[in-house]
N, C-alpha and C. Protein backbone atom coordinates (compact mmCIF):
# COMPACT_ATOMS: atom_id res chain seq x y z
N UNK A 1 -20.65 -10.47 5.71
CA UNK A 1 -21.24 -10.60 7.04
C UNK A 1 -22.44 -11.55 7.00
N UNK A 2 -23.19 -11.72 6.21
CA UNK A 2 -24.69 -12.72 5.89
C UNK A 2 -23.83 -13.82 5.84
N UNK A 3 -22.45 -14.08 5.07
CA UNK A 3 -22.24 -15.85 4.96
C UNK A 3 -21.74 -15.96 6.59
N UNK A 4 -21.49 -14.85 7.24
CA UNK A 4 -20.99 -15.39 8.73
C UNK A 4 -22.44 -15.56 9.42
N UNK A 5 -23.37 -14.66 9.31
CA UNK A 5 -24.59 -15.27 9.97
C UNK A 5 -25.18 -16.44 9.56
N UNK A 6 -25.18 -16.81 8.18
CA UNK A 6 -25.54 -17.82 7.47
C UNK A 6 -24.70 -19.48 8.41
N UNK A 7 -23.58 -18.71 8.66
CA UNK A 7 -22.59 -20.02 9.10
C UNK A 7 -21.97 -20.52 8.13
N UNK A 8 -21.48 -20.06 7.00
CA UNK A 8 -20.79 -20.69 6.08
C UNK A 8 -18.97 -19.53 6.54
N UNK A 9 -18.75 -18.94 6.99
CA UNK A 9 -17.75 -18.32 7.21
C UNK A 9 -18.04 -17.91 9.16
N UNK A 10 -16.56 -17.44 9.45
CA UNK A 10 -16.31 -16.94 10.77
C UNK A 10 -15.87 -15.39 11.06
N UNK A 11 -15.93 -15.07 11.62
CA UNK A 11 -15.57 -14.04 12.12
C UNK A 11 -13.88 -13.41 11.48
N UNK A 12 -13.32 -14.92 12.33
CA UNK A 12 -11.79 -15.13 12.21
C UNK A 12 -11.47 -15.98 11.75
N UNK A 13 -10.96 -16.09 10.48
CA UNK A 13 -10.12 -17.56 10.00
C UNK A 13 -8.96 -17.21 9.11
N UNK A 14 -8.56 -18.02 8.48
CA UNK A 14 -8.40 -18.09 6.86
C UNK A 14 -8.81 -17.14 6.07
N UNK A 15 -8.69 -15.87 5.70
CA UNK A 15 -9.69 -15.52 4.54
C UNK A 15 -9.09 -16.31 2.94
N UNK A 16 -10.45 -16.32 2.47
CA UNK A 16 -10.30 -17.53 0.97
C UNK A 16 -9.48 -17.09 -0.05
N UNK A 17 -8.47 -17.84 -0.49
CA UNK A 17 -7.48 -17.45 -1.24
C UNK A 17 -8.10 -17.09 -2.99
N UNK A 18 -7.68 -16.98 -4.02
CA UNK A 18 -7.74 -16.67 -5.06
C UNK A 18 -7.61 -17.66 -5.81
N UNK A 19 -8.61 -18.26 -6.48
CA UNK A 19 -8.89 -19.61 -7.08
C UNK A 19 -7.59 -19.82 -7.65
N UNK A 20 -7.28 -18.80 -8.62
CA UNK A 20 -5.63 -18.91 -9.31
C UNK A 20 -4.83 -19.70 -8.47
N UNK A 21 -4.47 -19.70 -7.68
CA UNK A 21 -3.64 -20.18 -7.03
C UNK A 21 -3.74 -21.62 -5.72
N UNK A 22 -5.11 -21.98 -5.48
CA UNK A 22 -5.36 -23.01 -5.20
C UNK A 22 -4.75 -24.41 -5.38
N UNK A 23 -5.33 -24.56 -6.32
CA UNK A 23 -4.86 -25.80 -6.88
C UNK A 23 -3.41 -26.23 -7.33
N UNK A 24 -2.73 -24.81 -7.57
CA UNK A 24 -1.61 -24.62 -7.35
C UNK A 24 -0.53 -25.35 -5.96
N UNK A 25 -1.01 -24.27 -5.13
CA UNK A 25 -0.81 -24.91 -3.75
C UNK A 25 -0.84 -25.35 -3.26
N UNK A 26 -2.42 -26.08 -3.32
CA UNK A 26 -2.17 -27.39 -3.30
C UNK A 26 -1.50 -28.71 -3.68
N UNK A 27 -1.37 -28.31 -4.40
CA UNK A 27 0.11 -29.43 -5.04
C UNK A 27 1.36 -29.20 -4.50
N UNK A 28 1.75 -28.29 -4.52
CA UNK A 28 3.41 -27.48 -4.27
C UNK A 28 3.08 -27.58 -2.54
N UNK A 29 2.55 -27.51 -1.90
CA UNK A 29 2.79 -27.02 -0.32
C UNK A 29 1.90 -28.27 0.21
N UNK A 30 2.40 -29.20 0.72
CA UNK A 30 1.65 -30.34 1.71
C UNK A 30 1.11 -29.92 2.60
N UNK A 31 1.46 -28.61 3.01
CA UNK A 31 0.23 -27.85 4.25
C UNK A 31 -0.85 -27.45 3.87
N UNK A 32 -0.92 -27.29 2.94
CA UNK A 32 -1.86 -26.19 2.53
C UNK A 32 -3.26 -26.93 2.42
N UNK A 33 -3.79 -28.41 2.77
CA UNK A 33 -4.71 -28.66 2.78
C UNK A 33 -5.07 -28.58 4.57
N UNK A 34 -4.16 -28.18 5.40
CA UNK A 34 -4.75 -28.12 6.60
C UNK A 34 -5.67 -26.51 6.92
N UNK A 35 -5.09 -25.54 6.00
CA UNK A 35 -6.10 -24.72 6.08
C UNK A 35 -7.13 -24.74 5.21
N UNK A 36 -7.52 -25.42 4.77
CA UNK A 36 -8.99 -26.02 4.32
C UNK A 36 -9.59 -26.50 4.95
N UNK A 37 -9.00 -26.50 6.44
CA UNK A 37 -9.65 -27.57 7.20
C UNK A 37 -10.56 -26.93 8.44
N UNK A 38 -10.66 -25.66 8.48
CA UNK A 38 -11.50 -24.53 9.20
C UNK A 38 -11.63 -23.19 8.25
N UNK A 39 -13.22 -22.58 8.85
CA UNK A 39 -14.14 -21.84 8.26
C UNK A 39 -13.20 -20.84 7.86
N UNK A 40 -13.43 -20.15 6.67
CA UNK A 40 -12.78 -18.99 5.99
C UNK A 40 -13.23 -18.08 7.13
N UNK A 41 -12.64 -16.85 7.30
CA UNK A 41 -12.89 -15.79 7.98
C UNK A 41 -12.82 -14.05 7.45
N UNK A 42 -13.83 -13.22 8.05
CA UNK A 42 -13.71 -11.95 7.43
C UNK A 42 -12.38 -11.46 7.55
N UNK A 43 -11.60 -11.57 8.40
CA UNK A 43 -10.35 -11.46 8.99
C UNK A 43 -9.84 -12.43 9.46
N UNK A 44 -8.39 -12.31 9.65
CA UNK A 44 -7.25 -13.38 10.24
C UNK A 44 -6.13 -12.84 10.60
N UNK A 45 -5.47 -13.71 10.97
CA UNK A 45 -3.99 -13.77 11.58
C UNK A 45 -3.18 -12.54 10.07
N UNK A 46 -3.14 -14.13 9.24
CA UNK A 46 -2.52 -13.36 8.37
C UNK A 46 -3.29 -11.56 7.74
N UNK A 47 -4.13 -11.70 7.69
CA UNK A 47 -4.47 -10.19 7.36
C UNK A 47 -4.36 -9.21 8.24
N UNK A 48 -3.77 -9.25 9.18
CA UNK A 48 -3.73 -8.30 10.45
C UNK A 48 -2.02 -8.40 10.71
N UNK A 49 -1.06 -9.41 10.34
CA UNK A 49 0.13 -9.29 10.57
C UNK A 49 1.11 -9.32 8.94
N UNK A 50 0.19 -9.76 7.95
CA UNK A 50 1.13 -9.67 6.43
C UNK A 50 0.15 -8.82 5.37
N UNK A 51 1.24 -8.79 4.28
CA UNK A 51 0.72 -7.38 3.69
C UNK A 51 0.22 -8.11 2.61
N UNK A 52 -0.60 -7.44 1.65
CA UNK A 52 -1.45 -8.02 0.70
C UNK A 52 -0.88 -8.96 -0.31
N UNK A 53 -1.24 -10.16 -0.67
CA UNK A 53 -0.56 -11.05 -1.30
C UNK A 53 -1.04 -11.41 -2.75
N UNK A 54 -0.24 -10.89 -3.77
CA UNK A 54 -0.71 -10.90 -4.96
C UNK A 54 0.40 -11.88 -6.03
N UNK A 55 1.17 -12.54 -5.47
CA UNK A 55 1.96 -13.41 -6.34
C UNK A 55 2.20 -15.14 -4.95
N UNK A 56 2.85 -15.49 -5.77
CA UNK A 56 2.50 -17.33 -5.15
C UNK A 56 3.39 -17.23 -4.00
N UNK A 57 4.62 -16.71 -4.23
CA UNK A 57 5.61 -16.56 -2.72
C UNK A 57 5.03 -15.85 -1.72
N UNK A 58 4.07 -15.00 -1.92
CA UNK A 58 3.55 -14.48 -0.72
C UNK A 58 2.27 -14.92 -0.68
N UNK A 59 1.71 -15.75 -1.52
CA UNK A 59 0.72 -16.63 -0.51
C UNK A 59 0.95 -18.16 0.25
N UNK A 60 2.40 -18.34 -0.45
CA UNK A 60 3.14 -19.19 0.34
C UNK A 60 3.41 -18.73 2.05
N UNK A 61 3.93 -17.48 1.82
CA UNK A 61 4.13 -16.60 3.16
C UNK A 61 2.59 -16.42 3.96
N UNK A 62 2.17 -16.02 3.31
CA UNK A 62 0.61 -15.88 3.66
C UNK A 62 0.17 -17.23 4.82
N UNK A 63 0.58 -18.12 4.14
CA UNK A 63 -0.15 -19.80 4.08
C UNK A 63 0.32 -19.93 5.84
N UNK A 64 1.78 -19.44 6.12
CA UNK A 64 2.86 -19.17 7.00
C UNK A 64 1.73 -19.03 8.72
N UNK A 65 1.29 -17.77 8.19
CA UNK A 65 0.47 -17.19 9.72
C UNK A 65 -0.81 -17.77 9.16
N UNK A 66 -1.36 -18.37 8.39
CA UNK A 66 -2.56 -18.97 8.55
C UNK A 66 -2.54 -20.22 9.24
N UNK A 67 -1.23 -21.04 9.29
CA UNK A 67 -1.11 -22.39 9.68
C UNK A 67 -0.57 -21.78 11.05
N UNK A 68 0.02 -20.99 11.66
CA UNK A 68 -0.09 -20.38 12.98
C UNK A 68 -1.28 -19.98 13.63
N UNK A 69 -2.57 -19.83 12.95
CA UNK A 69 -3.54 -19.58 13.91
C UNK A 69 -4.57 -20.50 13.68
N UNK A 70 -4.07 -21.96 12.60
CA UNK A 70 -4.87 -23.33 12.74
C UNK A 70 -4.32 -23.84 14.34
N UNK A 71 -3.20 -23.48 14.28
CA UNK A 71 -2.15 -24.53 15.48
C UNK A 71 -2.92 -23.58 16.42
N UNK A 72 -2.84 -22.49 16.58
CA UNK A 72 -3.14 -21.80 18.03
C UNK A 72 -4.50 -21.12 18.52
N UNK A 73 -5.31 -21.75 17.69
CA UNK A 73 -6.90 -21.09 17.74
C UNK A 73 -7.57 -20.85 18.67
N UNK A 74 -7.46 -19.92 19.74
CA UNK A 74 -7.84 -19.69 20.95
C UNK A 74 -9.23 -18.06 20.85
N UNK A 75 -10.14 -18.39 21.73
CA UNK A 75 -10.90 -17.19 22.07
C UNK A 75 -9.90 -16.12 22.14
N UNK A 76 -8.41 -16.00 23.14
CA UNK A 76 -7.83 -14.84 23.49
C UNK A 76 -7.30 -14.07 21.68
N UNK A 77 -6.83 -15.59 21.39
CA UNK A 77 -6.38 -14.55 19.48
C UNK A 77 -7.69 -14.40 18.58
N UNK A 78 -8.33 -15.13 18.53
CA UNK A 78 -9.00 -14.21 17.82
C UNK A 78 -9.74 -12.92 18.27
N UNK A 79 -9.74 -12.56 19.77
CA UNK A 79 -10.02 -11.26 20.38
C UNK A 79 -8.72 -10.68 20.05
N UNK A 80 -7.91 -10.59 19.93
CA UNK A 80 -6.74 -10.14 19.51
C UNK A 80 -6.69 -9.10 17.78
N UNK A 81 -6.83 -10.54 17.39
CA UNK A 81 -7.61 -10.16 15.99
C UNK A 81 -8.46 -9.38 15.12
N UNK A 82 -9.73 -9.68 16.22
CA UNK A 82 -10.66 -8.94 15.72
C UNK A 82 -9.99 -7.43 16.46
N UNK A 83 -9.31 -6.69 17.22
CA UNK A 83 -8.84 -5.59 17.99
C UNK A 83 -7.78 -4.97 17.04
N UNK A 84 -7.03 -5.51 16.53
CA UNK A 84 -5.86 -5.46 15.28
C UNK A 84 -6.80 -5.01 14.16
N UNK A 85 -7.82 -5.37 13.96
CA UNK A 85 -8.74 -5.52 12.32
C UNK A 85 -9.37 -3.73 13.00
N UNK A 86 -10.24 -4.05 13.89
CA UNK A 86 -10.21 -2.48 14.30
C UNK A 86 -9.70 -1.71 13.94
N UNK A 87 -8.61 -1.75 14.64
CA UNK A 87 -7.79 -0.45 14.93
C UNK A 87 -7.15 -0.41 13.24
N UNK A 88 -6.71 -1.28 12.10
CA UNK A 88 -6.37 -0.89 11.19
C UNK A 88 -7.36 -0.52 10.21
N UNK A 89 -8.79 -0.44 10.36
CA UNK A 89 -9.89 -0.20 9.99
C UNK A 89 -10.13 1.22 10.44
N UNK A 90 -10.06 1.44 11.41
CA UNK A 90 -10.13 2.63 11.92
C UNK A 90 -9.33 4.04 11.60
N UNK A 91 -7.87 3.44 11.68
CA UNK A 91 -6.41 4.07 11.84
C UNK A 91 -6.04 4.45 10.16
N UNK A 92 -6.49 3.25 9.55
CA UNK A 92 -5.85 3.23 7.82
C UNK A 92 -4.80 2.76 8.02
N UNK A 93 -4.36 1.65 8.72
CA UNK A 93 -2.76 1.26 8.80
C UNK A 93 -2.82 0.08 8.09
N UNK A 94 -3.40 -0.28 7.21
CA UNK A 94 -2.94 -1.98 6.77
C UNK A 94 -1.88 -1.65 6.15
N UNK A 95 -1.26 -2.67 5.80
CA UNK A 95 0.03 -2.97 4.97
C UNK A 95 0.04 -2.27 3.47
């Protein structure tokens, strides 16, 4: 929460992947430098619609709804978002 007041992170983005696999992906996936291209976030798309990603195909998948909410970055989704992060915060429903 301080790097979001700080302004080095958002609310809603990207959350930052696992160095392991960076540079990785970057090579292998030609998208994958467009989500580098807005602020990491405490929450996101992908953390509110996919389940925890601990091997390269599912941060490939991962990469999936992160490049869906570069393309569609609106006030209404990330109110969306942050309402989803709630309620599975609240509820205990993550993935």
């Amino acid at each position: 929460l301080l790097n979001v007041l700080k302004g080095d992170m958002s609310l809603v983005g990207p959350r930052p992947d696992i160095e392991l696999f960076v540079n990785e992906l970057d090579k292998e996936v030609p998208a994958y430098s467009y989500r580098l291209m807005v602020k990491p976030g405490l929450t996101g798309w992908a953390q509110v619609m996919y389940k925890y990603s601990s091997t390269k195909d599912e941060f490939i998948e991962k990469l999936r709804y992160d490049l869906y909410y570069i393309k569609n970055m609106s006030m209404m989704l990330d109110l969306l978002i942050l309402l989803k992060t709630v309620r599975i915060v609240l509820l205990s429903k993550g993935h």
